[in-house]
C-alpha atoms as a PDB file:
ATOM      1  CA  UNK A   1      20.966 -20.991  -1.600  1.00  0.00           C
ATOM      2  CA  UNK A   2      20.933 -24.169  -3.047  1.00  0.00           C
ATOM      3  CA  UNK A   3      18.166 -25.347  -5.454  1.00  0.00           C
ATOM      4  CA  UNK A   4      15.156 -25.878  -3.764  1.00  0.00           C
ATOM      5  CA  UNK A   5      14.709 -29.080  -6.292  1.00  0.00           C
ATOM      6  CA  UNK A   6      14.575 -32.135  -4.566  1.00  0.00           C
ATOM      7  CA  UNK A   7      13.662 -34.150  -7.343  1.00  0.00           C
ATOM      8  CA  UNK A   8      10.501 -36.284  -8.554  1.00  0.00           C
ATOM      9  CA  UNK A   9       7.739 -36.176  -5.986  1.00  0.00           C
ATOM     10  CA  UNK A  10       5.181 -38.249  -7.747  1.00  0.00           C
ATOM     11  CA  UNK A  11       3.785 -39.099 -11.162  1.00  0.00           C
ATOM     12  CA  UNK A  12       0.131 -39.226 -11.331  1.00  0.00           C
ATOM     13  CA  UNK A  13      -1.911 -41.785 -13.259  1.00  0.00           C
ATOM     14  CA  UNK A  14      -5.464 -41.095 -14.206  1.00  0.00           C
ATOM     15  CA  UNK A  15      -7.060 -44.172 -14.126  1.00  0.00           C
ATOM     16  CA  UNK A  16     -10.201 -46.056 -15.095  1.00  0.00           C
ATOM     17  CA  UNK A  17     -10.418 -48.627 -12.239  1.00  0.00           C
ATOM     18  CA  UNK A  18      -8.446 -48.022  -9.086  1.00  0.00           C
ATOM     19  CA  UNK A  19      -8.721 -51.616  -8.120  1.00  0.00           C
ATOM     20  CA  UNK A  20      -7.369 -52.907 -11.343  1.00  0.00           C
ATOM     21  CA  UNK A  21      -4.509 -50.732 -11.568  1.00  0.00           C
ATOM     22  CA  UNK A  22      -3.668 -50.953  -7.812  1.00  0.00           C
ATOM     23  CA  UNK A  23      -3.653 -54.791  -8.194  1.00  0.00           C
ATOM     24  CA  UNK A  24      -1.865 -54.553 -11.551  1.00  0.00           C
ATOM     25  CA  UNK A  25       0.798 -52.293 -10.389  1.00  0.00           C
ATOM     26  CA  UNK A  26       1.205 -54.148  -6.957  1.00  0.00           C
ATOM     27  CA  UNK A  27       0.705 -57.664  -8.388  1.00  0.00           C
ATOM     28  CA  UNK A  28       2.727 -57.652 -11.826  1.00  0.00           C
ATOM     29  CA  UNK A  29       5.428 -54.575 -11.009  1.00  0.00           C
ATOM     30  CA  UNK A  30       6.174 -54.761  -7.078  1.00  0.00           C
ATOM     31  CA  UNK A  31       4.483 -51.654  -6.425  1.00  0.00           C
ATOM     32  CA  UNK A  32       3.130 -51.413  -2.284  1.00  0.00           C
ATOM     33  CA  UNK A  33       0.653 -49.183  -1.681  1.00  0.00           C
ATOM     34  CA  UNK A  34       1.439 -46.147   1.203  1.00  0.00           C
ATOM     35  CA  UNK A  35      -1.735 -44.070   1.182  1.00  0.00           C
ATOM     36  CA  UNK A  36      -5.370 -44.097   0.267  1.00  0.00           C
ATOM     37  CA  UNK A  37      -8.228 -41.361   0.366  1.00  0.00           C
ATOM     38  CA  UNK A  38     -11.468 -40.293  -1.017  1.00  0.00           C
ATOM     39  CA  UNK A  39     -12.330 -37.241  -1.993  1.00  0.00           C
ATOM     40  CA  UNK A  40     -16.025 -36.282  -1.929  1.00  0.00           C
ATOM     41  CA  UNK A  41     -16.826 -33.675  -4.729  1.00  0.00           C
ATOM     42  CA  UNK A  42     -19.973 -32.456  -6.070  1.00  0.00           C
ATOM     43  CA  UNK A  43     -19.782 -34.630  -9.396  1.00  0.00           C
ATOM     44  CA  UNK A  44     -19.066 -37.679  -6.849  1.00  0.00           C
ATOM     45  CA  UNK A  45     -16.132 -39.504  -5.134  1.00  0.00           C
ATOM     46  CA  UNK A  46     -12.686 -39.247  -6.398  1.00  0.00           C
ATOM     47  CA  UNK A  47     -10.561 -41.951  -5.055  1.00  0.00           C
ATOM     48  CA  UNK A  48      -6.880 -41.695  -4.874  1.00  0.00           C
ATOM     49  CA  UNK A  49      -4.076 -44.144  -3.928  1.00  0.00           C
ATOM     50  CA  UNK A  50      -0.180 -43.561  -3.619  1.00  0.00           C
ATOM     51  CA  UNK A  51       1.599 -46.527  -4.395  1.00  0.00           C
ATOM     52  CA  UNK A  52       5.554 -46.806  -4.116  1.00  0.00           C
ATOM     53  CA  UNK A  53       8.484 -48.840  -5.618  1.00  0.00           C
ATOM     54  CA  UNK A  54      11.588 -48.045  -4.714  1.00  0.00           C
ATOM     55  CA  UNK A  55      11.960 -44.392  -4.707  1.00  0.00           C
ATOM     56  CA  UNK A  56       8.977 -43.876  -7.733  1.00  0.00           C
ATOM     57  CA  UNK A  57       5.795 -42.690  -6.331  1.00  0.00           C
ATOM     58  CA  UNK A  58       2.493 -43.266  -8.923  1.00  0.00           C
ATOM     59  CA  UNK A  59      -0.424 -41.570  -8.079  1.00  0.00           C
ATOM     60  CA  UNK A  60      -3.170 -43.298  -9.097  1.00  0.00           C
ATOM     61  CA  UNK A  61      -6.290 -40.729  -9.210  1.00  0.00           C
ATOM     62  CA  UNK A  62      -9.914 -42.669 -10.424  1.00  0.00           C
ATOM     63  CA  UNK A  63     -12.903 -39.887 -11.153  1.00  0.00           C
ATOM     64  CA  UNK A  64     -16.527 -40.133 -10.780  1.00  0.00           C
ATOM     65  CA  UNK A  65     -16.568 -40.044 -14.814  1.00  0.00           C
ATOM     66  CA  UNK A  66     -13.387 -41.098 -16.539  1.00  0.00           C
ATOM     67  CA  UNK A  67     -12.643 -38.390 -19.167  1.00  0.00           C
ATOM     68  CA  UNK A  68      -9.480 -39.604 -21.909  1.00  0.00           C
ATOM     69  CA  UNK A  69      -6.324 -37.004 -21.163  1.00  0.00           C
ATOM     70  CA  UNK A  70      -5.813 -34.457 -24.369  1.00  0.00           C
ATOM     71  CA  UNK A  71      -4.090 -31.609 -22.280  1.00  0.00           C
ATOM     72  CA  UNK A  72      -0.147 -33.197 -22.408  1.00  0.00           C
ATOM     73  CA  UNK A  73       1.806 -36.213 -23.628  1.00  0.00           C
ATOM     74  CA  UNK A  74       3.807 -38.400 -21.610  1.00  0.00           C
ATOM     75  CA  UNK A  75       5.007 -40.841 -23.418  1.00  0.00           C
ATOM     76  CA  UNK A  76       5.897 -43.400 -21.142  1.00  0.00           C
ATOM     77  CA  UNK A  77       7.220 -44.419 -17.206  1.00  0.00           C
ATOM     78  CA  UNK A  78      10.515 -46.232 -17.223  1.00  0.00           C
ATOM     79  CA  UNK A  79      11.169 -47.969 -13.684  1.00  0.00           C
ATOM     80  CA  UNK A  80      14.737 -48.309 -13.152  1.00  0.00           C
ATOM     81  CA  UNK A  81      15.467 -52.309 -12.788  1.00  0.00           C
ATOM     82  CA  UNK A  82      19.234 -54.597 -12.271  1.00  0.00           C
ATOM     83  CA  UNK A  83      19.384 -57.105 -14.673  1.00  0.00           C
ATOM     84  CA  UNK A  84      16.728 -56.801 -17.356  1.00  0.00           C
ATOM     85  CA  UNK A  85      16.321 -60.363 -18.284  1.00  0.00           C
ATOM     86  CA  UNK A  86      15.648 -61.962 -15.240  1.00  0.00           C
ATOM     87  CA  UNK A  87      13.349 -59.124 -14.930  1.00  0.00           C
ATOM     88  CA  UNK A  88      11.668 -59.555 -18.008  1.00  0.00           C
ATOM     89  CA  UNK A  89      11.867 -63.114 -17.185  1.00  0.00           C
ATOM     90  CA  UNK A  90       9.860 -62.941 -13.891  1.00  0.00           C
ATOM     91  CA  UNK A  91       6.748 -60.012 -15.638  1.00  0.00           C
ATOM     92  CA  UNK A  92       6.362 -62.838 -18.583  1.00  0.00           C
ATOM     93  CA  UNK A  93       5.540 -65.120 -15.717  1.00  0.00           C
ATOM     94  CA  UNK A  94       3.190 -62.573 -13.780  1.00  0.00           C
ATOM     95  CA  UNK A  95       1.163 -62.115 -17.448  1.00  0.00           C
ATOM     96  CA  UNK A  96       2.802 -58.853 -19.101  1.00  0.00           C
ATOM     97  CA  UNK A  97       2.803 -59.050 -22.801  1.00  0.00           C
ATOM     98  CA  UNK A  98       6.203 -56.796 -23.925  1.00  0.00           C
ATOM     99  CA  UNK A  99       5.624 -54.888 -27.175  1.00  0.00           C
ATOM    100  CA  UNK A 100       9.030 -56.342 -28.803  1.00  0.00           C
ATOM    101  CA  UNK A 101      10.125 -60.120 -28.230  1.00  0.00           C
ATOM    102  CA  UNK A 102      14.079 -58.919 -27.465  1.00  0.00           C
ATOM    103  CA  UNK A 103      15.005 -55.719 -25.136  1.00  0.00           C
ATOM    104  CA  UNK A 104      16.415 -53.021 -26.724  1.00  0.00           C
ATOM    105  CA  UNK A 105      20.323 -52.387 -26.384  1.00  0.00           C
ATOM    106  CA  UNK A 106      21.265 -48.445 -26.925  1.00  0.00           C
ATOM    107  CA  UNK A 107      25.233 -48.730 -27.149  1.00  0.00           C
ATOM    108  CA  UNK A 108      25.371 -44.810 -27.252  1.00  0.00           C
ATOM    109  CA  UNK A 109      23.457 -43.886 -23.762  1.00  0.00           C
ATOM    110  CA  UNK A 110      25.115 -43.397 -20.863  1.00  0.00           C
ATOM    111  CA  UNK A 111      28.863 -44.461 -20.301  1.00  0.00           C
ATOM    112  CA  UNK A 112      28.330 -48.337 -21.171  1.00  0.00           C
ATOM    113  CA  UNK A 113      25.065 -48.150 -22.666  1.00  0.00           C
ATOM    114  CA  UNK A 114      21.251 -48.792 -21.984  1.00  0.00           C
ATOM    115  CA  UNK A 115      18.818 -51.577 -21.997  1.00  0.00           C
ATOM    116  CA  UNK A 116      15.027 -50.954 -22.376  1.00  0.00           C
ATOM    117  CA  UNK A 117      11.751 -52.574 -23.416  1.00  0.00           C
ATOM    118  CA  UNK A 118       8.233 -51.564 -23.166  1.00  0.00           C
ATOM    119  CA  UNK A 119       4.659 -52.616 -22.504  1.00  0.00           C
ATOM    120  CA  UNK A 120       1.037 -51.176 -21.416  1.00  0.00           C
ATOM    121  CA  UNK A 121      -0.638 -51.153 -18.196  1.00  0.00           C
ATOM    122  CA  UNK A 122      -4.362 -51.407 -17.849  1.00  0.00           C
ATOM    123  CA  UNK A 123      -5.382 -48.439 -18.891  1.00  0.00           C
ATOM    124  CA  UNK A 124      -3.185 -48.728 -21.945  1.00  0.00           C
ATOM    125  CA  UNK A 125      -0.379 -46.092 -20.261  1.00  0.00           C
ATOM    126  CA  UNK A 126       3.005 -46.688 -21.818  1.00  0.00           C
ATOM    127  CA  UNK A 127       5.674 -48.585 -19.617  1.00  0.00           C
ATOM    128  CA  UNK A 128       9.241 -49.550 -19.938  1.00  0.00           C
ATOM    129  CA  UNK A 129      11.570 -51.420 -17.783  1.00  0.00           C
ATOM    130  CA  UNK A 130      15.300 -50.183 -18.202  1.00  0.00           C
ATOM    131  CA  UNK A 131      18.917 -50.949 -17.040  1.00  0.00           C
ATOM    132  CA  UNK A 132      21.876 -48.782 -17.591  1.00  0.00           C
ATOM    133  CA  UNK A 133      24.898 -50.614 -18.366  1.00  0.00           C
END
């Protein structure tokens, strides 16, 4: 039998404000959104969205009563891009403030190398944008 892995399903995002995020994520980073729902629980309405780009799924889950993560650490998404400066370029334009003014060039990953830089989202969750050479 072969593996019964078929990769990355989905990352989800706990999130603050659904609206904010879904706009941020759709607006700034190309995302489109593919599903909605609301869950009705007995602490209140959870409200979930599934938003895609490319082949990277976010879940974005809002509760009744945000509550900060402490159970796990991911340290950040990296979205797989072609030519990291005009992609840069084009977020600058949109708003996104990077956390470094130049990307970063790793000469050692991958066969050519590996381009990277990295910035927040609203809910201060840790982004990159990256191209392998």
């Amino acid at each position: 039998m072969k593996s019964f892995n078929l990769g990355l399903g989905h990352i989800a995002i706990f999130v603050k404000n659904i609206e904010v995020s879904k706009k941020f994520y759709c607006e700034k980073l190309d995302f489109e959104v593919l599903h909605e729902n609301i869950l009705e629980e007995k602490s209140g309405v959870i409200k979930i969205a599934f938003i895609k780009a490319g082949h990277c799924i976010l879940e974005l889950v809002q509760f009744p009563i945000y509550k900060k993560r402490t159970d796990g650490t991911v340290d950040h998404i990296a979205f797989k891009v072609k030519d990291i400066e005009q992609v840069v370029d084009i977020l600058r334009k949109r708003g996104i403030e990077f956390e470094t003014e130049d990307t970063v060039l790793a000469k050692d990953f991958f066969n050519r190398g590996n381009r990277w830089i990295l910035f927040r989202g609203p809910d201060v969750e840790h982004l990159e944008i990256n191209e392998i050479l």
